[in-house]
C-alpha atoms as a PDB file:
ATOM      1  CA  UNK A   1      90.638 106.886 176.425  1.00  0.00           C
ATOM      2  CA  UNK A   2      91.885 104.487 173.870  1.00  0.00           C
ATOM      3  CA  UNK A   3      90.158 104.886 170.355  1.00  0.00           C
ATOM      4  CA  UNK A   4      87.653 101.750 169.487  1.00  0.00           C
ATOM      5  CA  UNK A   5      87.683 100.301 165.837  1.00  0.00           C
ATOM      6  CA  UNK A   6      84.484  99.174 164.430  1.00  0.00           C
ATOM      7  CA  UNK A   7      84.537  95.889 162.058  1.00  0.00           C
ATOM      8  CA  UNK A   8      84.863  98.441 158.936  1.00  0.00           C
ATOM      9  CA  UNK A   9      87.316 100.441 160.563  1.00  0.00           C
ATOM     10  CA  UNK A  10      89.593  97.042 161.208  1.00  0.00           C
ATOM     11  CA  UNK A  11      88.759  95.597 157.967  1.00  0.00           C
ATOM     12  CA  UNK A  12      90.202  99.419 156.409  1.00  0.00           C
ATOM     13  CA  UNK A  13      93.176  99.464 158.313  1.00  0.00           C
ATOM     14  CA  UNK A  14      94.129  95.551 157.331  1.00  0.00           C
ATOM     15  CA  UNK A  15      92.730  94.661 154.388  1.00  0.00           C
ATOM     16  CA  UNK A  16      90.716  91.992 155.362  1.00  0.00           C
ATOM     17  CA  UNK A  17      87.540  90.719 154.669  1.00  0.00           C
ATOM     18  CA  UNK A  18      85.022  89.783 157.382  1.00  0.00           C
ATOM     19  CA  UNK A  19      85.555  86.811 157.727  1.00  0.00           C
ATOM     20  CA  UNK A  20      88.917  86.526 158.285  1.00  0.00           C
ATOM     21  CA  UNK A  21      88.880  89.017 160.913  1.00  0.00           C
ATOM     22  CA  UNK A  22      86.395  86.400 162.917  1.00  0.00           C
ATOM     23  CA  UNK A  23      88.313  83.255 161.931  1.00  0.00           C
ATOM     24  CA  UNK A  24      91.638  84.981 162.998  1.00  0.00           C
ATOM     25  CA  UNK A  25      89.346  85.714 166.588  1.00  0.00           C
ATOM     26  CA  UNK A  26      88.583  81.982 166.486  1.00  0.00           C
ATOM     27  CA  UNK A  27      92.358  81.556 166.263  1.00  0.00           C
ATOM     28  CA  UNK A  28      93.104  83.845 169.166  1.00  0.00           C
ATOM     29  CA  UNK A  29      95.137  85.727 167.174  1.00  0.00           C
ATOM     30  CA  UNK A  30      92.977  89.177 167.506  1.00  0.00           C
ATOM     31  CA  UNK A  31      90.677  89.869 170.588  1.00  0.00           C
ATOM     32  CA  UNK A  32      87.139  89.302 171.263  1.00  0.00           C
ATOM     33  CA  UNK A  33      85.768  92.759 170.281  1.00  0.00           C
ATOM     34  CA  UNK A  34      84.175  94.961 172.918  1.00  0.00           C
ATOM     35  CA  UNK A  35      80.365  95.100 173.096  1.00  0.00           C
ATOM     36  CA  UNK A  36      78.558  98.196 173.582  1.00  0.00           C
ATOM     37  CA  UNK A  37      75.215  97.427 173.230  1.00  0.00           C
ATOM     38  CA  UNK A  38      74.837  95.755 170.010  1.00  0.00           C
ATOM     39  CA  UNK A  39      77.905  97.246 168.528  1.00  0.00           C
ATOM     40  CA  UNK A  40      81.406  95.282 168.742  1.00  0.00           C
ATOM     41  CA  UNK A  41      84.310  97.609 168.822  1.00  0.00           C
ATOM     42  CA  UNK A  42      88.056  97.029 168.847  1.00  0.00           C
ATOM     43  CA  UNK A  43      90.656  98.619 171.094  1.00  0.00           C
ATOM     44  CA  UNK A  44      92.999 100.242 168.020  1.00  0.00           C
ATOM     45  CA  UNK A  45      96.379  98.874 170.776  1.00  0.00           C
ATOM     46  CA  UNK A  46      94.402  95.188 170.360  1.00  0.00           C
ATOM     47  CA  UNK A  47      94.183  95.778 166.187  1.00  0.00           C
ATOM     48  CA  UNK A  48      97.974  96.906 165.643  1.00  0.00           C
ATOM     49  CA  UNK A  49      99.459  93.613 167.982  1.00  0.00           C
ATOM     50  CA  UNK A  50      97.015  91.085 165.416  1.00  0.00           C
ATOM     51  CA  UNK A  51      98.151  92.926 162.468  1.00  0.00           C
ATOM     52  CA  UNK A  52     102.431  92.718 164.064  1.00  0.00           C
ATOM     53  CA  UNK A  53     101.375  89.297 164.498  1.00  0.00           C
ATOM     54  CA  UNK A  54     100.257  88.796 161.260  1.00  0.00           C
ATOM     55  CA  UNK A  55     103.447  89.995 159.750  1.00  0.00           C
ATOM     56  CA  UNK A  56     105.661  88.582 162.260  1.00  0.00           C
ATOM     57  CA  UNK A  57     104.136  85.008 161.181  1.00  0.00           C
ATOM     58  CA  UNK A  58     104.234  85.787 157.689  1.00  0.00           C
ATOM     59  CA  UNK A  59     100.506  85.479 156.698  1.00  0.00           C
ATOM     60  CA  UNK A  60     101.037  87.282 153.277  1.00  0.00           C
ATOM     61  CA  UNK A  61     100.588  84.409 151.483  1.00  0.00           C
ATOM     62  CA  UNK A  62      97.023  83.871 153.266  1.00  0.00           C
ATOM     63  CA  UNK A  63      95.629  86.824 152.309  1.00  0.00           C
ATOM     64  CA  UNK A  64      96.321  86.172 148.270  1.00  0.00           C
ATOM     65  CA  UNK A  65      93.431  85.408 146.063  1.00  0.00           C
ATOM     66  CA  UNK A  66      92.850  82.261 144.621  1.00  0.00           C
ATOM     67  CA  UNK A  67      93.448  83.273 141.531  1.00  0.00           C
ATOM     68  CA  UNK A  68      97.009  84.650 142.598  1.00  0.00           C
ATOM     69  CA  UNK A  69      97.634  81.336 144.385  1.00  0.00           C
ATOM     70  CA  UNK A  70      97.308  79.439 141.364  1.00  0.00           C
ATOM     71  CA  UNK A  71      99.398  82.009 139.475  1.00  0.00           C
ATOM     72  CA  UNK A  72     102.183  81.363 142.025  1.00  0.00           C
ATOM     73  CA  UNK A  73     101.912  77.226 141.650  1.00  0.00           C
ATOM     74  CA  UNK A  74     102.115  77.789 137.658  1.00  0.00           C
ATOM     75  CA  UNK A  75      98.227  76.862 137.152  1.00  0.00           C
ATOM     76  CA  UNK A  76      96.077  78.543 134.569  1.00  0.00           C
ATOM     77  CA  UNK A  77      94.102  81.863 135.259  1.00  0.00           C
ATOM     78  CA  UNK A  78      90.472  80.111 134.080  1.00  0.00           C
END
């Protein structure tokens, strides 16, 4: 049996926040999650092809904060 990820567990391995995990669903980039009852739960094979994805397209500069972003365009910290 494959091992199931819970929104905390995917959010751990990645990084992310919440709700990029649901916009990058939206996207079709990571699966609909598996619902047992009321919980959703990820297939770990289904986690580790979004996150290849992720790197394959490059989304590093996505998951910056704003206040990096503006660093990298030359803009002031306040």
């Amino acid at each position: 049996m494959e091992t199931l990820f819970s929104v905390k567990d995917v959010q751990a391995v990645g990084g992310f926040g919440r709700s990029f995990i649901y916009a990058n669903i939206k996207k079709g980039l990571l699966a609909k999650p598996i619902r047992i009852g009321r919980l959703s739960r990820w297939k770990k094979s289904d986690v580790e092809a979004w996150l290849n994805i992720l790197i394959q397209q490059g989304q590093s500069d996505t998951l910056r904060t704003p206040k990096a972003n503006q660093a990298k365009q030359g803009g002031k910290d306040d």
